[in-house]
N, C-alpha and C. Protein backbone atom coordinates (compact mmCIF):
# COMPACT_ATOMS: atom_id res chain seq x y z
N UNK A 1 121.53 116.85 112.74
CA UNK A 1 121.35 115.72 111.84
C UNK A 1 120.35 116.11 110.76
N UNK A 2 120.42 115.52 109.36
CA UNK A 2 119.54 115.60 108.82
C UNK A 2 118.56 115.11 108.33
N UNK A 3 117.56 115.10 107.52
CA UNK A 3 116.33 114.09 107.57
C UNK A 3 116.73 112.95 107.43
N UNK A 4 117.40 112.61 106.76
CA UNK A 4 117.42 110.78 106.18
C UNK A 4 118.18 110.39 106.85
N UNK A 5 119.17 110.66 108.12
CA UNK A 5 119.86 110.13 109.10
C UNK A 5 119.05 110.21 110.00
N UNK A 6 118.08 110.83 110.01
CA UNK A 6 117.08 110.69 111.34
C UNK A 6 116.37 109.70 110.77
N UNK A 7 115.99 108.94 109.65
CA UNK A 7 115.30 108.02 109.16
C UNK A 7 116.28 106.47 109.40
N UNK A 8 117.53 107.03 109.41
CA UNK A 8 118.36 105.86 109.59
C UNK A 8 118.25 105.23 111.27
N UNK A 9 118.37 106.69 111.66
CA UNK A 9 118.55 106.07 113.40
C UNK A 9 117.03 105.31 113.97
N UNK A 10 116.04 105.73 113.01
CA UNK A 10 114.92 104.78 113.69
C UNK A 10 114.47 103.70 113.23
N UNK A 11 115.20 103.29 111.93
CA UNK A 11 114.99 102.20 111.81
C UNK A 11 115.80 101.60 112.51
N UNK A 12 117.02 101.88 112.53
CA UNK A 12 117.80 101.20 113.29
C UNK A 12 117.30 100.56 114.81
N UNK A 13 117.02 101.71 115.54
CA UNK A 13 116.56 101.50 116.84
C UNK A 13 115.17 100.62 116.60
N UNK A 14 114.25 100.12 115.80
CA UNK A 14 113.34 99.91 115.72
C UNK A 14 114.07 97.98 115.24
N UNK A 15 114.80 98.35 114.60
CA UNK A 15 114.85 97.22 114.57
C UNK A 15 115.71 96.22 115.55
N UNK A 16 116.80 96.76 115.78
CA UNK A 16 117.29 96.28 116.56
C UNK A 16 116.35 96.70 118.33
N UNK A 17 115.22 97.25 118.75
CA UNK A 17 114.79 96.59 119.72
C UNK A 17 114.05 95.32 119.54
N UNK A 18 113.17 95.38 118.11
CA UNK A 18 112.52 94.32 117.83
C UNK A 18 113.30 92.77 118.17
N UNK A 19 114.56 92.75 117.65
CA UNK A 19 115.32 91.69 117.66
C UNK A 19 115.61 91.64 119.30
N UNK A 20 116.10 92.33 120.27
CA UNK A 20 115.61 92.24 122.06
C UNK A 20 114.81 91.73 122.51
N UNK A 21 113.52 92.08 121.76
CA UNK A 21 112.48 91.64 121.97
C UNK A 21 111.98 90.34 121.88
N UNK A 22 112.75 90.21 120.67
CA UNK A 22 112.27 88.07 120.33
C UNK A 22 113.10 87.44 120.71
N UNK A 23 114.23 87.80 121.28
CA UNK A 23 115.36 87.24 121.96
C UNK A 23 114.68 87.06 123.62
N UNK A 24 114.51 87.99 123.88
CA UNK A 24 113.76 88.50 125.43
C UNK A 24 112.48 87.38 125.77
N UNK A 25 111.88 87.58 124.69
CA UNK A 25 110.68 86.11 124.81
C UNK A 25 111.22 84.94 124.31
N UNK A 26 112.39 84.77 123.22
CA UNK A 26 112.06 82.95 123.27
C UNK A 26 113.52 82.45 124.55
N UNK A 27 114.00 83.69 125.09
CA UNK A 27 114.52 82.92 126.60
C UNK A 27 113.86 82.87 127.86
N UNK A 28 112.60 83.65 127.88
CA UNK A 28 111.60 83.73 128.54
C UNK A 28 112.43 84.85 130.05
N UNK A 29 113.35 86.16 129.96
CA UNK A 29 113.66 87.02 130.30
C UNK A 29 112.29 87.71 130.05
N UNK A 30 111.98 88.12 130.72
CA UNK A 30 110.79 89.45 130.52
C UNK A 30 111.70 90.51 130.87
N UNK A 31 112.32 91.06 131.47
CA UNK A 31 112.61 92.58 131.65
C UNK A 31 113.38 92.55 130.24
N UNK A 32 114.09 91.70 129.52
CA UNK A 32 115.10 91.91 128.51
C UNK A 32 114.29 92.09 127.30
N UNK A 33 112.83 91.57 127.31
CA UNK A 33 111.77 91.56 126.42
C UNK A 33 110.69 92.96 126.54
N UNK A 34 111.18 93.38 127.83
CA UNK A 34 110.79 94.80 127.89
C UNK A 34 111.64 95.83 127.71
N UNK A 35 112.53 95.90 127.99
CA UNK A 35 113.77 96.63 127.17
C UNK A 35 113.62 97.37 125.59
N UNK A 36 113.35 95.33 124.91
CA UNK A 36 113.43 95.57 123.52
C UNK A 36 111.97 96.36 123.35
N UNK A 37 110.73 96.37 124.40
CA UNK A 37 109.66 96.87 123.37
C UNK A 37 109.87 98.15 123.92
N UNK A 38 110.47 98.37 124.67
CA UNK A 38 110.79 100.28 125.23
C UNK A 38 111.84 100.91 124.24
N UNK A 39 112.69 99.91 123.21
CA UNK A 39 113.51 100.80 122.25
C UNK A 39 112.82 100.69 120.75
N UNK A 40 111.42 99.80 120.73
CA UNK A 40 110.61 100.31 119.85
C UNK A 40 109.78 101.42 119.70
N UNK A 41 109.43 101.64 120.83
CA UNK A 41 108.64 102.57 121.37
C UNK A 41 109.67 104.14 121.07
N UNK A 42 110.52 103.89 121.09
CA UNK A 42 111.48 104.73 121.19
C UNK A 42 111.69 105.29 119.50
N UNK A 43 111.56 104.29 118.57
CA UNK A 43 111.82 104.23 117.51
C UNK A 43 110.81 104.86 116.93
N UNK A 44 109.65 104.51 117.50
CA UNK A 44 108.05 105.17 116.97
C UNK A 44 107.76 106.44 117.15
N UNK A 45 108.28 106.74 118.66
CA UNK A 45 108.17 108.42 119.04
C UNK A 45 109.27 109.00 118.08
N UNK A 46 110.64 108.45 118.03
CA UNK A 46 111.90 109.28 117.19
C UNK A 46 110.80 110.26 115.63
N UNK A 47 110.25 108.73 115.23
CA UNK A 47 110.04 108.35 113.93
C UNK A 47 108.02 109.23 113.64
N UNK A 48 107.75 109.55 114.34
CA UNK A 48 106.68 110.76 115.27
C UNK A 48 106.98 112.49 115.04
N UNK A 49 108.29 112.41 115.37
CA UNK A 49 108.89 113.73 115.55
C UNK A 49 109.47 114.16 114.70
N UNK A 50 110.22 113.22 114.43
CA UNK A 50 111.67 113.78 113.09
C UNK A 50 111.68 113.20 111.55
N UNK A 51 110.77 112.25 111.26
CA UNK A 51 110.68 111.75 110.22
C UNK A 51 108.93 112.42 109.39
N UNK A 52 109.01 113.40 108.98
CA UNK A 52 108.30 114.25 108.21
C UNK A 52 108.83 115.32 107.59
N UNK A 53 107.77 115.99 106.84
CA UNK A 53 108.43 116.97 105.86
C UNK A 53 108.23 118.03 107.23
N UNK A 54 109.20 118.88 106.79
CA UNK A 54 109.57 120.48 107.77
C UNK A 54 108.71 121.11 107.38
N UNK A 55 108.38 121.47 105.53
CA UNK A 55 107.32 122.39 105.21
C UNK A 55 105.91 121.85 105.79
N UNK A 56 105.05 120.44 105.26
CA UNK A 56 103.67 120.95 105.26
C UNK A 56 103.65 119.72 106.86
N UNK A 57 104.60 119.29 107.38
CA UNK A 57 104.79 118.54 108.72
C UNK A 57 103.83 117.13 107.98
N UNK A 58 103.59 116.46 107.37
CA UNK A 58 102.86 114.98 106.93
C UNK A 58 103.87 114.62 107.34
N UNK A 59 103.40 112.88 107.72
CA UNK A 59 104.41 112.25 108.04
C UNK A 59 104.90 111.35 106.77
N UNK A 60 106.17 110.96 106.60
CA UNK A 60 106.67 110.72 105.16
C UNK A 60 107.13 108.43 105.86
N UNK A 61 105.99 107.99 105.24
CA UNK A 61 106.47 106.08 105.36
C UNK A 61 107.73 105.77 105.17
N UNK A 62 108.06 106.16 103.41
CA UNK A 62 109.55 105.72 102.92
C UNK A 62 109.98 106.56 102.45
N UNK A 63 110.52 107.39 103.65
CA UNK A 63 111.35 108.37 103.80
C UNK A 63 112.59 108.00 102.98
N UNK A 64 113.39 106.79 103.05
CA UNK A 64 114.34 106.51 102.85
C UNK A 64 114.44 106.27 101.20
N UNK A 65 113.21 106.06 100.68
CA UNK A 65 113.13 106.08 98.66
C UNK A 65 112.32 107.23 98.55
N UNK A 66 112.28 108.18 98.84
CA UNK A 66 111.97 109.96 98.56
C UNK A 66 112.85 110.92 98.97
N UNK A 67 113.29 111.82 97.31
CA UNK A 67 113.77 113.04 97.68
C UNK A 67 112.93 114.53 97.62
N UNK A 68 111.36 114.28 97.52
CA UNK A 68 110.88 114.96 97.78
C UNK A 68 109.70 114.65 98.26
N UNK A 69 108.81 115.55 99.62
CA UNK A 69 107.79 115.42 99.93
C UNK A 69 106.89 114.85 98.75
N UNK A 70 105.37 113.53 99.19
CA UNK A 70 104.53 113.57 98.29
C UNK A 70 103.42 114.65 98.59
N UNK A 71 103.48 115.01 99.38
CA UNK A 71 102.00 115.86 99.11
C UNK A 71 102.43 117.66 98.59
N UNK A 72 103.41 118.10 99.17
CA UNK A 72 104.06 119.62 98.93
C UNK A 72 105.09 119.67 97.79
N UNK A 73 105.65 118.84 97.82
CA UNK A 73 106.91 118.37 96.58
C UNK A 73 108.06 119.24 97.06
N UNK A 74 108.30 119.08 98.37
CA UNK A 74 109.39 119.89 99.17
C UNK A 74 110.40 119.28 99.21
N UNK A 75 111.47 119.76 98.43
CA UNK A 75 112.59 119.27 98.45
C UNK A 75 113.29 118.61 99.77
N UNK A 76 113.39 117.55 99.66
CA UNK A 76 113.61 117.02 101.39
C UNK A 76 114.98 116.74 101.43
N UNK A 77 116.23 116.57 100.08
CA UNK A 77 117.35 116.36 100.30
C UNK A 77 118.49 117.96 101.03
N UNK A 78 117.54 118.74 101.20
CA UNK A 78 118.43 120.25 101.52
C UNK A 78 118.29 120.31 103.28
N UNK A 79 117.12 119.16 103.97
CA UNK A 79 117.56 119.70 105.45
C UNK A 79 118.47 118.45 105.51
C-alpha cells in the first residue's frame, strides 16, 4: 500500500470505531463500547507507524492535503 491509502485506512478505522463507540455507550453495551475504543486504538497505532514521511520519519497530521513532507520537502506522492 501506499502512503495516502495508509492515511485512508486510519481514518477510516478511527472513525468508524469512534461511531461503535457512541453507539456502545448510548445503548449502555460496554463490551460493544469497548470494541469501538480497541479499533481506535487501532487507528492511532496504524496512524503511529505508517502515516509519516519514509525520509526524515516526522509524523505528517494532514497527510491527506500534502504532497510533500513539511519539514524535508520529500516528495510523498512516489511511495
Amino acid at each position: 500500500m501506499d502512503f495516502l491509502s495508509w492515511n485512508q485506512v486510519v481514518i477510516g478505522v478511527g472513525c468508524g470505531g469512534g461511531v461503535v463507540l457512541l453507539l456502545g455507550l448510548l445503548a449502555s453495551v460496554y463490551w460493544i463500547a469497548l470494541a469501538g475504543a480497541a479499533a481506535m486504538l487501532v487507528a492511532v497505532a496504524l496512524w503511529a507507524i505508517f502515516v509519516r514521511c519514509p525520509v526524515c520519519h516526522k509524523q505528517i497530521f494532514y497527510a491527506h492535503k500534502c504532497n510533500y513532507c513539511p519539514c524535508c520537502g520529500e516528495k510523498l506522492y512516489r511511495y
